[in-house]
Protein backbone atom coordinates (compact mmCIF):
# COMPACT_ATOMS: atom_id res chain seq x y z
CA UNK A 1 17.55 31.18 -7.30
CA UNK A 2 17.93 34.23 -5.77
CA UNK A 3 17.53 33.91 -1.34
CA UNK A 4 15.13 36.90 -1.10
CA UNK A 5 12.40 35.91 -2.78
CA UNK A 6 12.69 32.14 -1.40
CA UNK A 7 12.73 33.66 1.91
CA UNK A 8 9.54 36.07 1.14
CA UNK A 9 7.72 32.62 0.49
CA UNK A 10 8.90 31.66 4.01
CA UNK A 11 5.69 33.73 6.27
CA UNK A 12 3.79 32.61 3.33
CA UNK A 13 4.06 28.66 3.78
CA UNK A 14 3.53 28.76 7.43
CA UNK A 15 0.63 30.66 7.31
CA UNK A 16 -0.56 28.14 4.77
CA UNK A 17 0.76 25.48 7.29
CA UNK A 18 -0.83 27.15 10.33
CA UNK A 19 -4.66 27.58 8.19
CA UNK A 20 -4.52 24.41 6.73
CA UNK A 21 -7.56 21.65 6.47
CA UNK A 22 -5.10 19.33 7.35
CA UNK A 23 -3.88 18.55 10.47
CA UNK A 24 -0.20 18.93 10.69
CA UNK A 25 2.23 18.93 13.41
CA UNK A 26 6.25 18.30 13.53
CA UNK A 27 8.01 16.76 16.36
CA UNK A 28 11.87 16.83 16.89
CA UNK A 29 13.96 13.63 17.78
CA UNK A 30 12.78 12.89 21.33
CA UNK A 31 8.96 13.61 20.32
CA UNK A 32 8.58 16.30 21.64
CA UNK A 33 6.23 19.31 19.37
CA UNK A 34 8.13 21.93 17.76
CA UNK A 35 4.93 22.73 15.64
CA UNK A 36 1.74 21.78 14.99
CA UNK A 37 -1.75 23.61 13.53
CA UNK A 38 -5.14 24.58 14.98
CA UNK A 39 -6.30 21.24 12.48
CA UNK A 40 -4.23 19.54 14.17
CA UNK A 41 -4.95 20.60 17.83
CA UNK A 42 -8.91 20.25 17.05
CA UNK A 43 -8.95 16.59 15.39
CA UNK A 44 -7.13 15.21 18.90
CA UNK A 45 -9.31 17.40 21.08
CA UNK A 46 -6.64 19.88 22.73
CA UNK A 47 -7.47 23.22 21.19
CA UNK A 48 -7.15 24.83 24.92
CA UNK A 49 -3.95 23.33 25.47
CA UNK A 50 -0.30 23.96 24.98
CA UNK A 51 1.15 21.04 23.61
CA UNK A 52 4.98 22.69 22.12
CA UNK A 53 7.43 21.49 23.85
CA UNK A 54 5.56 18.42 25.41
CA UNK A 55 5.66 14.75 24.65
CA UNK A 56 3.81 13.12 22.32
CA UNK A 57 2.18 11.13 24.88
CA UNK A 58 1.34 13.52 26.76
CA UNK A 59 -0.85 15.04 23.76
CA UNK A 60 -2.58 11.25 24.26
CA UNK A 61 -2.43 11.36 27.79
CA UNK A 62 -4.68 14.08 27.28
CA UNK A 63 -6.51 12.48 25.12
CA UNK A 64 -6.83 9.34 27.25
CA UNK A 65 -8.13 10.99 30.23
CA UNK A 66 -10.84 13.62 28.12
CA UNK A 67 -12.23 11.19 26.09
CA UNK A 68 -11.49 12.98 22.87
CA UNK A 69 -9.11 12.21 19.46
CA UNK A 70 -8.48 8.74 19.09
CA UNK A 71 -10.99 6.20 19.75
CA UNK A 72 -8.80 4.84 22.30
CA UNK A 73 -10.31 0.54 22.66
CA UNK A 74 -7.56 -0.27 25.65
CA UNK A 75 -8.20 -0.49 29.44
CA UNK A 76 -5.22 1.92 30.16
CA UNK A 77 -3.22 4.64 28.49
CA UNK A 78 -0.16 2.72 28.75
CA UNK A 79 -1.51 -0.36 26.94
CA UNK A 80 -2.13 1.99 24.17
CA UNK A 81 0.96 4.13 24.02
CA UNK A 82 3.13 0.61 24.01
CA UNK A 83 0.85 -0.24 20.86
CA UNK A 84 2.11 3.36 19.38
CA UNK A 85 5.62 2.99 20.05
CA UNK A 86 5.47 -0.74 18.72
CA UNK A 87 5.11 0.80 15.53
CA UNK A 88 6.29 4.90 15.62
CA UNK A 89 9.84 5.72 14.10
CA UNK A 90 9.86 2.16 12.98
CA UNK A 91 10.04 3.79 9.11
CA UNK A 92 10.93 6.57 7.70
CA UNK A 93 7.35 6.66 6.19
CA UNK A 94 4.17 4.88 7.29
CA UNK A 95 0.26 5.94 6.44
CA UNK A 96 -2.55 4.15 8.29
CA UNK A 97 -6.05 5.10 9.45
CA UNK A 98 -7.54 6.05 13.18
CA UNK A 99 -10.95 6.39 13.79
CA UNK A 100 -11.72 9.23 16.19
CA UNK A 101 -14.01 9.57 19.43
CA UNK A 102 -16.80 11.83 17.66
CA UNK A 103 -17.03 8.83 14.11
CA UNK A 104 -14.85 10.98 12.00
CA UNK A 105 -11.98 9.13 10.43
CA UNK A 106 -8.32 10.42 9.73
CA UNK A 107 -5.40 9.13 7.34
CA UNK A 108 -2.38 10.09 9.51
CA UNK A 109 0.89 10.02 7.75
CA UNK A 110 4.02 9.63 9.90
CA UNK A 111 7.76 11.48 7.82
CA UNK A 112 10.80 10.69 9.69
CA UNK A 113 13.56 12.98 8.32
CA UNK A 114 17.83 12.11 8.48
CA UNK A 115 17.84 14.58 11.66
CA UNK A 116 15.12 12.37 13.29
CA UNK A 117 12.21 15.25 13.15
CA UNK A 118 9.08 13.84 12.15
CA UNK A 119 6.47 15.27 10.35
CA UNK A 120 2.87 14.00 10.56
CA UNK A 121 0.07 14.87 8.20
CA UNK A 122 -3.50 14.04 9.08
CA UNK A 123 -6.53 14.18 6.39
CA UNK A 124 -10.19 13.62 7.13
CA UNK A 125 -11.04 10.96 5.30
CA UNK A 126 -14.89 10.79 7.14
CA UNK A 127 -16.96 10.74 3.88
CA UNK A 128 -14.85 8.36 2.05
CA UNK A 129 -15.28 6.08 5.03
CA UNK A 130 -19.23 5.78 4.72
CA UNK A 131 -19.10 5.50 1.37
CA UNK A 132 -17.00 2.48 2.29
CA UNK A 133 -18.86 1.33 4.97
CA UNK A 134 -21.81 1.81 2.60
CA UNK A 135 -20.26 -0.52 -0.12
CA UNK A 136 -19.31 -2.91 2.27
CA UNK A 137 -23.02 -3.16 3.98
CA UNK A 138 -24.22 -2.95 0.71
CA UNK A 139 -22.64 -6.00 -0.66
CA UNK A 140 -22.77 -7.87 2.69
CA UNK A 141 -26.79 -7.16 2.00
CA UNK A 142 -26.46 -8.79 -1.42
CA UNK A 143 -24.98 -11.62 -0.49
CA UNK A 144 -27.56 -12.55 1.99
CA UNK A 145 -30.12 -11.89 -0.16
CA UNK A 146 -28.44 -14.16 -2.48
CA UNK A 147 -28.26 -17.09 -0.12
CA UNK A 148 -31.34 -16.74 2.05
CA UNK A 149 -35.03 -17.03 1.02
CA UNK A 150 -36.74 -13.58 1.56
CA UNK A 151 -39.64 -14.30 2.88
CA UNK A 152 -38.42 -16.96 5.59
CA UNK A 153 -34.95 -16.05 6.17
CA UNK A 154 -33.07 -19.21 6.29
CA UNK A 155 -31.34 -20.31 3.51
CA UNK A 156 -32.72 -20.75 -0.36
CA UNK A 157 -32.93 -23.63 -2.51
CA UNK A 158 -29.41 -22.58 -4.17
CA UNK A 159 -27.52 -21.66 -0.84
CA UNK A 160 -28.84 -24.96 0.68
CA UNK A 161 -27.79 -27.14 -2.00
CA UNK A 162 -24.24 -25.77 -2.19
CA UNK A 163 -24.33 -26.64 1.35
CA UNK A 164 -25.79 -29.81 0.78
CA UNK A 165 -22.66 -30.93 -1.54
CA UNK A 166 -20.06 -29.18 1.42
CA UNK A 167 -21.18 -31.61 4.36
CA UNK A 168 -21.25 -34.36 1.56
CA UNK A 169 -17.61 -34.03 0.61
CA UNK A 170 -16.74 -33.30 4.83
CA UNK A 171 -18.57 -36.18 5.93
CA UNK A 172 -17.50 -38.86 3.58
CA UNK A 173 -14.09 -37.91 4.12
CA UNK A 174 -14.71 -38.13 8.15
CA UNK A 175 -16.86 -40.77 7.43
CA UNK A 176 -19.62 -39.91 9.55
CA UNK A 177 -23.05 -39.83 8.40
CA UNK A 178 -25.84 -37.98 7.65
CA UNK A 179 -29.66 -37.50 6.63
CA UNK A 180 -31.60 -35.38 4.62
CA UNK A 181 -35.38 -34.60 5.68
CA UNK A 182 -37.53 -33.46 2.67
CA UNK A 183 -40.69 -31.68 4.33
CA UNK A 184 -44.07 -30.35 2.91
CA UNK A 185 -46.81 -28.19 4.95
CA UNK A 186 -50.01 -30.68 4.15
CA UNK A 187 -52.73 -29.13 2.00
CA UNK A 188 -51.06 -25.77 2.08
CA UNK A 189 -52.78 -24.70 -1.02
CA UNK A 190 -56.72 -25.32 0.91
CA UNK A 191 -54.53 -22.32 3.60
CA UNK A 192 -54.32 -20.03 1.12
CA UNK A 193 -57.25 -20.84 -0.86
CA UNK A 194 -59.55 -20.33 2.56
CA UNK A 195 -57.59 -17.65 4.79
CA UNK A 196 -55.74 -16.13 1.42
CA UNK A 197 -51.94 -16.05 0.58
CA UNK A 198 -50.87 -13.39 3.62
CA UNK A 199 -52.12 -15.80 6.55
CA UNK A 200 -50.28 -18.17 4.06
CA UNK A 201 -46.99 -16.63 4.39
CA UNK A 202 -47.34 -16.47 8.45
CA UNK A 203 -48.08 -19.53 8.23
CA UNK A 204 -45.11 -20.57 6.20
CA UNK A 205 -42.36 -17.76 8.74
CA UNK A 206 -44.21 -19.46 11.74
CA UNK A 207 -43.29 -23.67 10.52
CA UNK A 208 -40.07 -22.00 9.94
CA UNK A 209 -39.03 -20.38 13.17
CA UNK A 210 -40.84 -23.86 14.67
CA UNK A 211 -38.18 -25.97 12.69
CA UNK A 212 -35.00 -23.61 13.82
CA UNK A 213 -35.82 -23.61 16.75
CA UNK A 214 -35.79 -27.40 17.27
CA UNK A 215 -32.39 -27.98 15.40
CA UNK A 216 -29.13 -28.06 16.03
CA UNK A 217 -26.63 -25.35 15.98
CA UNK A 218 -24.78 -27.51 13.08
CA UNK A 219 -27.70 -28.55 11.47
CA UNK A 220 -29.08 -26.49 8.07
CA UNK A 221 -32.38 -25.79 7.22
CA UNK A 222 -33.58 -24.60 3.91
CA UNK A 223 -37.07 -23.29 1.93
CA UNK A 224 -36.87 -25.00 -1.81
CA UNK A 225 -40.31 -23.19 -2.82
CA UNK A 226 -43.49 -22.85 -2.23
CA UNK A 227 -44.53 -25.04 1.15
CA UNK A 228 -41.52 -27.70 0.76
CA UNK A 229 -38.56 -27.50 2.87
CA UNK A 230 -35.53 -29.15 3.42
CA UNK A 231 -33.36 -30.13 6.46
CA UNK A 232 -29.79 -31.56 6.51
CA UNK A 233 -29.39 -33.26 9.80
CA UNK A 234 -25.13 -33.69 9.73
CA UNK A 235 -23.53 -36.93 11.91
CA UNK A 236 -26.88 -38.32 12.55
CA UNK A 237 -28.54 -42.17 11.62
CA UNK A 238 -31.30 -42.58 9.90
CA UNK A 239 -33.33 -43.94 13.54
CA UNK A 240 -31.97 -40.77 15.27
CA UNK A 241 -33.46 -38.59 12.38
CA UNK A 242 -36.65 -40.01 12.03
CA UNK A 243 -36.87 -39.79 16.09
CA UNK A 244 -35.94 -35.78 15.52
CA UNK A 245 -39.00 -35.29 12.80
CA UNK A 246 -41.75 -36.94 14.87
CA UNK A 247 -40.90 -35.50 18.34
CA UNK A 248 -41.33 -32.21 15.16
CA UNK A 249 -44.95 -33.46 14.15
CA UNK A 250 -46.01 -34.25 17.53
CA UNK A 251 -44.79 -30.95 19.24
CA UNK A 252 -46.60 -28.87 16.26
CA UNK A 253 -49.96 -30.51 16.93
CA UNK A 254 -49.51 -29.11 20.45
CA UNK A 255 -48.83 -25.22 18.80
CA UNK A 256 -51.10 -22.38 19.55
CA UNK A 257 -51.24 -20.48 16.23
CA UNK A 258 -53.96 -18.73 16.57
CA UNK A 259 -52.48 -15.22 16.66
CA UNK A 260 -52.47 -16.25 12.88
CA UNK A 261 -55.72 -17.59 12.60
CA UNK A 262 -58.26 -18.67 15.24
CA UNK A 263 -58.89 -22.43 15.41
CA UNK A 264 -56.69 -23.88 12.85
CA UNK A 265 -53.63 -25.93 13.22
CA UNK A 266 -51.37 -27.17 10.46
CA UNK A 267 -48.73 -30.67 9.95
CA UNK A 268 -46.55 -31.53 7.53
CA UNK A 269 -44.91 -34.59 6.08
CA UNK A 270 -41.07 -35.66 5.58
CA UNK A 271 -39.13 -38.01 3.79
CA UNK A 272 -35.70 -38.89 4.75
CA UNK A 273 -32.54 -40.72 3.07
CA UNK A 274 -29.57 -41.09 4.49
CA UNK A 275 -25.78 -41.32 3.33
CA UNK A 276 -23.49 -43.62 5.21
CA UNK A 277 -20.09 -43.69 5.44
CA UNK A 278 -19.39 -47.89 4.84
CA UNK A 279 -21.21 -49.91 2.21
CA UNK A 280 -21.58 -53.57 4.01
CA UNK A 281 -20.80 -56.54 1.41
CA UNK A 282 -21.66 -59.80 1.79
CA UNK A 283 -18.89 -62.88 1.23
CA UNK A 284 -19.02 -66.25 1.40
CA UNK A 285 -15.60 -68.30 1.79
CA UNK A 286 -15.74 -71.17 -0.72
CA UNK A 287 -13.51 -73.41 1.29
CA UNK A 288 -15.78 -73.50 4.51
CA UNK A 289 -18.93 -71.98 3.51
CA UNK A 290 -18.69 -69.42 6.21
CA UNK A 291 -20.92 -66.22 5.55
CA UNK A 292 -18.62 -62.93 5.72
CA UNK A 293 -19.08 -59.43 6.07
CA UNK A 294 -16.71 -56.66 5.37
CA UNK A 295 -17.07 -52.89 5.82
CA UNK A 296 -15.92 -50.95 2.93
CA UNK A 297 -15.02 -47.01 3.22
CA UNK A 298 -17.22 -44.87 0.81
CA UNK A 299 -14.80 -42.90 -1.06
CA UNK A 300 -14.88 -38.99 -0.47
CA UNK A 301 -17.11 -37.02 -2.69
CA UNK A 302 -15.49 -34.77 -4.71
CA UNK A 303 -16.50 -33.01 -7.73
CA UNK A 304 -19.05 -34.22 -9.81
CA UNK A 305 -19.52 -37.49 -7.29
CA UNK A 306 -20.21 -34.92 -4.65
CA UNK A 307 -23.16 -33.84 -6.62
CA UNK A 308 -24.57 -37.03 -7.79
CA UNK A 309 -24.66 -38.08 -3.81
CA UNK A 310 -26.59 -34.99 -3.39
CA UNK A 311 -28.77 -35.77 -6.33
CA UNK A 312 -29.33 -39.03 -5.04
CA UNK A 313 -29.94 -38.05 -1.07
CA UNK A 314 -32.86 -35.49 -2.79
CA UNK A 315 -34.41 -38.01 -4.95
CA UNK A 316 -34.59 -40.03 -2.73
CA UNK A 317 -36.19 -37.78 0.38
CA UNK A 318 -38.17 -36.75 -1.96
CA UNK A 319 -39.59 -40.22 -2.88
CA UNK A 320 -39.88 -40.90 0.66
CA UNK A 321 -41.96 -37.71 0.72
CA UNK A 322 -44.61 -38.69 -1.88
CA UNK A 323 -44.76 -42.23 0.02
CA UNK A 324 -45.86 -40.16 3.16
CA UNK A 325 -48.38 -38.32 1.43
CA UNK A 326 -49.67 -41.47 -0.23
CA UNK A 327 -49.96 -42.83 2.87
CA UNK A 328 -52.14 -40.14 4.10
CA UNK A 329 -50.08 -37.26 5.51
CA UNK A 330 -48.44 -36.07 8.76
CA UNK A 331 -45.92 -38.67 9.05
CA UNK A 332 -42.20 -39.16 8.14
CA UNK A 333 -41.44 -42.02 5.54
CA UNK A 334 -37.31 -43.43 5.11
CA UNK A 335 -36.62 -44.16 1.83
CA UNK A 336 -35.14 -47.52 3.41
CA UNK A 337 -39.45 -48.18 3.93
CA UNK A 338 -40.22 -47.34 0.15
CA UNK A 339 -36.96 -49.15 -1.20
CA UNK A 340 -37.49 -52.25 1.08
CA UNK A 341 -41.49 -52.52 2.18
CA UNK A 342 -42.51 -54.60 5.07
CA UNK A 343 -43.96 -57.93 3.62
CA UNK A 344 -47.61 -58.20 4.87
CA UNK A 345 -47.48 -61.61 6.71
CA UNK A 346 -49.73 -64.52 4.29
């Protein structure tokens, strides 16, 4: 090719250079600017400055001290500059991302050529950003809506299950125990047959925030449907548990509600089963007659044993449940109490 019309392109490309959308500036050996572009100058806030010749860090210096470019998340400049040079000139090519003071986001790409000038190209890549940031709150929406019950908040009869089978499987392998508290608002339906189904749903947020607010960080609390709930009390006996649900009842008897409806008050009844983490057997030693009794490890749910513990634990709390309603409501029944009843003394 012939060198006078390559060098007629020559004012050409660094006018193109010089207008450019993106920012662009070069940098010989010792990082200092031999070039850069009024993009350039703009996106790390030094349009009124002179920056050929000078340092690199003195462009974030600059920067530092002004408040503008780089969203700068470091007590002092020099924190941040020994970030930069931890990874600058480490490559001959890198591309990464930097947020900027005013929310715009750039894709800076850093060229380091044989003669140790670098070239760095920076594109605004704002929009695609929120659309990512969109996506991402999107889907972080969708998954909460897919584990928490919309109208309460706390987690849904799916969410709180797969939970249910988790501290199964990590308790029996710690073995450490734990209880599960079936609960039902009494004669919820006579609520929102009298005061109709929105006092009904205030009522049903308020027993809710009630409950979380008496429980454990640890502890997980779920809405199954309708007015029944259930609560997974982790490391805790069956006497501790059943001490947690009435100090429940008895606070909620106290509650003023009636900023949902003048003189009313509501209860609720629970069931609760337990899973323990030894089976106790009973032996008897045939050459003394001497009673024995040995402690035998549950083995760790895993699998389909994982879910037939949970199956069981629910059954179970929920049998307890109907006992409590049988019984006459507003009290907590253990499924030890409807497995084993009290023999009425003769």
């Amino acid at each position: 090719m012939d060198k006078k019309p390559l060098e007629l392109v020559y004012p050409f490309l660094t006018e193109a250079l010089r207008l450019s959308e993106n920012g662009l500036a070069v940098l010989d050996k010792h990082n200092h600017f031999i070039f850069y572009n009024n993009t350039f100058a703009k996106m790390f806030g030094f349009v009124d400055q002179d920056m050929v010749g000078k340092h690199f860090d003195d462009m974030m210096r600059f920067a530092f001290t002004h408040k503008q470019g780089p969203k700068i998340e470091h007590e002092t400049i020099e924190e941040w500059l020994e970030l930069i040079h931890a990874h600058q000139r480490k490559s001959a090519f890198r591309r990464f991302e930097v947020d900027l003071v005013d929310g715009c986001w750039l894709q800076l790409s850093e060229q380091v050529y044989h003669n140790g000038d670098m070239v760095i190209v920076c594109t605004d890549i704002t929009q695609l950003k929120q659309v990512e940031f969109a996506l991402r709150n999107a889907q972080t929406e969708l998954n909460r809506l897919a584990l928490t019950d919309e109208l309460t908040g706390i987690a849904n009869r799916r969410h709180f299950f797969q939970q249910l089978e988790h501290e199964i499987k990590r308790l029996s392998r710690l073995q450490l125990p734990l209880c599960l508290v079936m609960m039902d608002i009494d004669n919820f339906k006579l609520v929102n047959d009298r005061y109709g189904h929105q006092v009904g749903d205030k009522i049903l947020q308020h027993f809710t925030q009630f409950i979380s607010t008496r429980t454990r960080p640890y502890d997980i609390f779920g809405r199954l449907g309708g007015e029944e709930f259930a609560l997974l009390l982790p490391e805790t006996t069956v006497d501790t548990a059943q001490k947690i649900v009435m100090r429940m009842m008895s606070s909620l008897a106290n509650e003023d509600i009636s900023a949902i409806v003048a003189d009313f008050q509501y209860q609720f009844s629970a069931g609760v089963s337990a899973l323990t983490p030894v089976i106790i057997r009973h032996r008897i030693d045939n050459s003394t007659d001497i009673a024995d009794v040995e402690q035998v490890a549950l083995p760790v749910g895993t699998g389909s044993q994982c879910r037939s513990d949970a199956e069981k634990l629910v059954a179970e709390a929920d049998k307890a449940l109907y006992q409590a309603k049988t019984l006459g409501r507003n009290r907590v029944v253990i499924w030890d109490e409807v497995m084993l009843p009290r023999h009425k003394p003769s």
